[in-house]
Protein backbone atom coordinates (compact mmCIF):
# COMPACT_ATOMS: atom_id res chain seq x y z
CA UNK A 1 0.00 0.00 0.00
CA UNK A 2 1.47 3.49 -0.70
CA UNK A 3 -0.11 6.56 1.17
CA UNK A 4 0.23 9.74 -1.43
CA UNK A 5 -0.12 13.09 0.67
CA UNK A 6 1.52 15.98 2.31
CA UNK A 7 2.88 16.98 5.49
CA UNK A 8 0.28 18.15 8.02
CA UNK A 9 -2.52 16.66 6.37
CA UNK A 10 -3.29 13.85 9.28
CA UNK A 11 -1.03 11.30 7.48
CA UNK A 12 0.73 10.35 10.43
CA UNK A 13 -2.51 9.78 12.40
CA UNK A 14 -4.22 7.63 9.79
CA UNK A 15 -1.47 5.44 9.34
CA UNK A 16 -1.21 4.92 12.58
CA UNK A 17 -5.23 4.30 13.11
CA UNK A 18 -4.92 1.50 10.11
CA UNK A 19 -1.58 -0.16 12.09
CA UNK A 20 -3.62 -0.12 15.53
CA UNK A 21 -6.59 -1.54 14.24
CA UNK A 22 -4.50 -4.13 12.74
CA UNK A 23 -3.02 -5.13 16.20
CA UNK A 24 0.31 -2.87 14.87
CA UNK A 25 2.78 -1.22 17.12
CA UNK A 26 3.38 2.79 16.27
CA UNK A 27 5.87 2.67 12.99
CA UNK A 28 7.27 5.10 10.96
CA UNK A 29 5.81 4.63 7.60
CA UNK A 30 7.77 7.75 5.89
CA UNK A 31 11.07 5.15 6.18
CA UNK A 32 11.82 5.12 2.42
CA UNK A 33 12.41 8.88 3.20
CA UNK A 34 14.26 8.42 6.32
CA UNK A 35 16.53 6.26 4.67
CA UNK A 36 16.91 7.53 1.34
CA UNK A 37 16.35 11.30 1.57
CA UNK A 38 17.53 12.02 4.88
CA UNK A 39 19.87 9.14 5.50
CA UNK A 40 23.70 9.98 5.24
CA UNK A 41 25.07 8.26 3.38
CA UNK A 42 21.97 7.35 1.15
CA UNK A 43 21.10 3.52 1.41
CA UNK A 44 21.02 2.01 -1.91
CA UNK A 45 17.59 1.14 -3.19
CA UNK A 46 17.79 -2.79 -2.15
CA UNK A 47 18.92 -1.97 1.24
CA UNK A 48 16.06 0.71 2.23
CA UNK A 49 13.03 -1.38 0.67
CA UNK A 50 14.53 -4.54 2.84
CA UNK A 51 13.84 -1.95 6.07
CA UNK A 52 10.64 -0.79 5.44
CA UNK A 53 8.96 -3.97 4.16
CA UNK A 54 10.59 -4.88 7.92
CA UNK A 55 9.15 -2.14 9.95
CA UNK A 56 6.14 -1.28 7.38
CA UNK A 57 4.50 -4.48 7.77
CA UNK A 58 1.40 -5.56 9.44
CA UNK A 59 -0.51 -8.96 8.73
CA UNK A 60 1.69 -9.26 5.51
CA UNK A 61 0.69 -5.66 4.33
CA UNK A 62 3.40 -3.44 3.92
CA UNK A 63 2.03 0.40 4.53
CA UNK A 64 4.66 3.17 3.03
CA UNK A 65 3.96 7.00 3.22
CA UNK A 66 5.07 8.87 0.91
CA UNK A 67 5.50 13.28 0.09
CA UNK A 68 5.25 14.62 -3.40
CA UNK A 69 8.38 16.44 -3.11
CA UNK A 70 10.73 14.01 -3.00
CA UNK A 71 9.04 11.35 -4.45
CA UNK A 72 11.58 11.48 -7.13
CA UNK A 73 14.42 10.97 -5.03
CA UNK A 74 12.74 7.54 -4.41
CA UNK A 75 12.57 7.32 -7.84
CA UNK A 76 16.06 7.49 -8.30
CA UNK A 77 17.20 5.09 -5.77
CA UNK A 78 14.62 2.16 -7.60
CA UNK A 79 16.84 3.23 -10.66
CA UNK A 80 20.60 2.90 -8.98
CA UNK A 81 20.91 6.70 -9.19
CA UNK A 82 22.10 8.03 -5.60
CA UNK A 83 20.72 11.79 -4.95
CA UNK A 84 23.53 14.05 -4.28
CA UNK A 85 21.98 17.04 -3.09
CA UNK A 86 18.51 16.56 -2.16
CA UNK A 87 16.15 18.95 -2.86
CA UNK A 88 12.21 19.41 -3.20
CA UNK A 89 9.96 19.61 -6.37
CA UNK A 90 6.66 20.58 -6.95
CA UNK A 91 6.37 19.72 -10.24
CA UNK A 92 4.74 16.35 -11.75
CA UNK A 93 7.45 15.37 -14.93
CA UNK A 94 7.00 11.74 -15.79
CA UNK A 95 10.50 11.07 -16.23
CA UNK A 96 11.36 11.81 -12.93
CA UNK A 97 8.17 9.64 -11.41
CA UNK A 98 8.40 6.40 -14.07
CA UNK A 99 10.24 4.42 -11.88
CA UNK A 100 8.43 4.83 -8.84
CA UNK A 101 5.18 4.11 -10.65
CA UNK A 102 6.44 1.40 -12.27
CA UNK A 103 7.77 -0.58 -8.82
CA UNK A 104 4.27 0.13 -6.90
CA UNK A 105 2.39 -0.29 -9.65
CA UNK A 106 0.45 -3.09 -8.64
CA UNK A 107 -0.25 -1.52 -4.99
CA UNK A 108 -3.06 -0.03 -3.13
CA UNK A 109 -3.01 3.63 -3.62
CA UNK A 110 -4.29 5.77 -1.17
CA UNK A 111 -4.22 9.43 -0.89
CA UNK A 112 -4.41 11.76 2.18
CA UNK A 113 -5.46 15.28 1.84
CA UNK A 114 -6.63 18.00 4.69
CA UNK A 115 -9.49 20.27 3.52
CA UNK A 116 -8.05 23.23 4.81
CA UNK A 117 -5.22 24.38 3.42
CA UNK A 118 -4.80 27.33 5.76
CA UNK A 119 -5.18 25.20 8.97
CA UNK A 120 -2.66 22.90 7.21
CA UNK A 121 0.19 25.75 6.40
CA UNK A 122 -0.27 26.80 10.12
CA UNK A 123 0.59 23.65 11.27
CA UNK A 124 3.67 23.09 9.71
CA UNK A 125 4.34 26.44 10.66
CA UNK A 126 3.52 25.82 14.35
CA UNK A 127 5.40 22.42 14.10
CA UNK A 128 8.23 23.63 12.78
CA UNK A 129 8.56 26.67 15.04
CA UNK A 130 8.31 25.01 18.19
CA UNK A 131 9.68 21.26 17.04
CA UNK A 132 6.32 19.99 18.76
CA UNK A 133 5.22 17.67 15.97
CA UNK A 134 2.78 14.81 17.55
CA UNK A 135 0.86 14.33 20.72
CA UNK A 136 0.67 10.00 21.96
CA UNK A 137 -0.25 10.46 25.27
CA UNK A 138 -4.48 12.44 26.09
CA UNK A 139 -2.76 13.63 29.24
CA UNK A 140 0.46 15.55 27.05
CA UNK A 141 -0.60 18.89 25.77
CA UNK A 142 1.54 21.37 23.47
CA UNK A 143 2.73 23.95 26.48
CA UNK A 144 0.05 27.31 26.02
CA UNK A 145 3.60 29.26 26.15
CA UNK A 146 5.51 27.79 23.94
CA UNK A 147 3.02 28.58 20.52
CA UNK A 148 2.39 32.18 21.97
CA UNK A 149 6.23 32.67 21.48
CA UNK A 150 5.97 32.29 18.15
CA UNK A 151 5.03 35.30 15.97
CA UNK A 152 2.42 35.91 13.16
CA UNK A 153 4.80 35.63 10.11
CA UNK A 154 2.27 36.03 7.39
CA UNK A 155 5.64 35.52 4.03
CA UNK A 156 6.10 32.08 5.94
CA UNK A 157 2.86 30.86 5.90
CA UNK A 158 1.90 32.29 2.02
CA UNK A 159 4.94 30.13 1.09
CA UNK A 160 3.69 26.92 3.08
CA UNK A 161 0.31 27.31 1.81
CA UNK A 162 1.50 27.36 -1.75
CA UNK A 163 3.78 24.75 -1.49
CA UNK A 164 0.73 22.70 -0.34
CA UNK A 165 -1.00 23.99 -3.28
CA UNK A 166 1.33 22.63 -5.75
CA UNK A 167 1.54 19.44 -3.94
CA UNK A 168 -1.52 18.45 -3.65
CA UNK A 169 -2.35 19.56 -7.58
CA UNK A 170 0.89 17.93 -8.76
CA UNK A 171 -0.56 14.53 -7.14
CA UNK A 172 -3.38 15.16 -8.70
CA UNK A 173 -1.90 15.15 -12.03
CA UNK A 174 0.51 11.92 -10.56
CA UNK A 175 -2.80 9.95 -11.07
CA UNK A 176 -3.96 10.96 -13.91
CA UNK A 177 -0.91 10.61 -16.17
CA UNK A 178 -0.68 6.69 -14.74
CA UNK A 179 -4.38 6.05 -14.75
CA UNK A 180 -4.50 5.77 -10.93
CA UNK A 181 -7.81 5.99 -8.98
CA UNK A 182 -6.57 6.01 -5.58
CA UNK A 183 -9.01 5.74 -2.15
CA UNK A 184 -9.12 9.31 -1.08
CA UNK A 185 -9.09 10.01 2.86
CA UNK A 186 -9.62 13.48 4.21
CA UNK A 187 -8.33 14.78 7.58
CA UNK A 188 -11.52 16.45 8.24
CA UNK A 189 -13.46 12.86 8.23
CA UNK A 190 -10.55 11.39 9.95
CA UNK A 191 -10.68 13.17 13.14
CA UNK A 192 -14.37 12.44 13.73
CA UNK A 193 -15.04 9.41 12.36
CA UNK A 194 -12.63 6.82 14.43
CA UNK A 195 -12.27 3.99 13.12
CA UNK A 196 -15.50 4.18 10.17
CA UNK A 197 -13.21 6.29 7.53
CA UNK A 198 -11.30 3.66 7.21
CA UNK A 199 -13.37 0.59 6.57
CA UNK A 200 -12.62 0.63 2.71
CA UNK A 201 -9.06 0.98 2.67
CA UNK A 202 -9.68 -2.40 5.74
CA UNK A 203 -11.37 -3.95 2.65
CA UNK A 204 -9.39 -3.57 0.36
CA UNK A 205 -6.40 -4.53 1.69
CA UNK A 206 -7.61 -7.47 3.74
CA UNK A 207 -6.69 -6.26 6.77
CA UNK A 208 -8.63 -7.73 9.99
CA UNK A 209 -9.62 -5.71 12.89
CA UNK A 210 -8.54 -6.47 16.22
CA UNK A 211 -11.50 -6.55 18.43
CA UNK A 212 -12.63 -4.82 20.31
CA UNK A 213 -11.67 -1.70 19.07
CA UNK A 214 -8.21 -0.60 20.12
CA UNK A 215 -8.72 3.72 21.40
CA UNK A 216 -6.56 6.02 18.98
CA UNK A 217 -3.02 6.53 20.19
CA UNK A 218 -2.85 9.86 18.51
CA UNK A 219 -4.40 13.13 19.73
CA UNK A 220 -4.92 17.07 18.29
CA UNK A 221 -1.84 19.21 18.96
CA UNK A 222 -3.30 22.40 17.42
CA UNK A 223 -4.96 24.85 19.35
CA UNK A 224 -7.17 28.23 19.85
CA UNK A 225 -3.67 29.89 18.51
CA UNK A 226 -4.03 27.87 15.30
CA UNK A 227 -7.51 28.60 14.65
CA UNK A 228 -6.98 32.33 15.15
CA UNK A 229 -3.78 32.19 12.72
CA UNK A 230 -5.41 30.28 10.22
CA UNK A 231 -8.18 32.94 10.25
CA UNK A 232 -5.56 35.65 9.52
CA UNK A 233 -3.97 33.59 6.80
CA UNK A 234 -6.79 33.23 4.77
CA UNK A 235 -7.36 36.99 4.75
CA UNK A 236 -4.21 37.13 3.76
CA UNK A 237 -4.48 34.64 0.46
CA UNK A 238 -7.40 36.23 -0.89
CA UNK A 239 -5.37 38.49 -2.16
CA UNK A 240 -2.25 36.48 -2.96
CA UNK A 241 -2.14 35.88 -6.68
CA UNK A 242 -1.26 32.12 -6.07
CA UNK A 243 -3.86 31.51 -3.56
CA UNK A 244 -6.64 33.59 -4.70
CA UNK A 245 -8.18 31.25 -7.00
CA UNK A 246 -9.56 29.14 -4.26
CA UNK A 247 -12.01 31.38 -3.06
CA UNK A 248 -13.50 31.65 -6.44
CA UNK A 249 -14.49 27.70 -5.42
């Protein structure tokens, strides 16, 4: 199974939801990246699919998550080509996504996507600001201080939210160039609808539930803060010349 999507879109907590009602331990499904991308040296293709069909795997299925951006650096490592300098793109070229295609072409395609693009770019904002990524304890809480240190900075969050943008159109166009009709999962359904949004992507893959149903492991990090700056933000994209276009929607 490969899980299409982008960062702060609730990929982490619905991969983890489909592990734990699988009987799964917490994994990290973004592995090909970790070993790949942000592994130094680079493991060579052979060597990073061996680990993640290791950790990726529950009742035979192996799970991998996987970002736009450097979904071609993937790419490369299928085709013996070692990535120098890593860097992002945002820009579907079939050339540069053949390979990848071609190895999962015979999986379960699933993508991820979070309604709100403004509550999204705040996220990775807040995230990234405060390296507070994930809460996997109800009695943890992000620390009301440590957000409210962190300033309004409305260039940063313009450039998140079209980099999500691109993303999420350049998967778009991912699929259609291949002919893929992937099972689409949205954040907003995710969050309330524990463990029901999932039950096609359960029968699909063959997956069996554990019974009785296991309690999410994963809770909300964002806050009032986020709310109010994704208010702001979207004020500030209807006038962006990038963004602009979605309120015509």
């Amino acid at each position: 199974m490969i899980y299409c999507t982008t960062q702060r879109s609730g990929s982490t907590l619905m991969c983890d939801d489909l592990f734990n009602l699988a009987g799964g331990k917490p994994v990290n499904t973004e592995r090909l990246y970790t070993e790949i991308v942000r592994g130094r040296p680079s493991k060579p293709w052979a060597i990073a699919w061996e680990i993640a069909c290791g950790i990726n795997r529950v009742q035979g299925v192996i799970i991998n998550k996987v970002m736009f951006h450097y979904t071609w650096m993937i790419a490369n490592a299928i085709r013996g080509i070692r990535v120098e300098r890593p860097r992002p793109i945002y820009k579907f070229k079939p050339d540069l996504f053949d390979a990848f295609h071609e190895f999962f072409s015979q999986s379960t395609w699933i993508y991820g996507e979070r309604g709100d693009l403004f509550a999204q770019a705040v996220s990775m904002y807040l995230a990234e600001a405060t390296d507070f990524w994930e809460i996997r304890e109800a009695s943890i809480r992000r620390p009301a201080d440590l957000a409210a240190r962190v300033p309004y900075d409305r260039e940063r969050l313009l450039t998140l939210a079209r980099r999500f943008l691109a993303e999420r159109t350049q998967w778009q166009c991912f699929f259609a160039h291949y002919g893929i009709v992937p099972i689409r999962l949205a954040y907003e359904n995710a969050v309330v609808n524990y463990p029901g949004y999932l039950d096609n992507v359960i029968a699909v893959t063959g997956l069996r539930r554990v019974e009785p149903t296991p309690p999410r492991r994963m809770f909300k990090v964002g806050d009032a803060r986020n709310d109010d700056f994704a208010e702001r933000l979207r004020a500030d994209a209807a006038t962006d010349p990038e963004l602009r276009g979605l309120f015509a929607r």
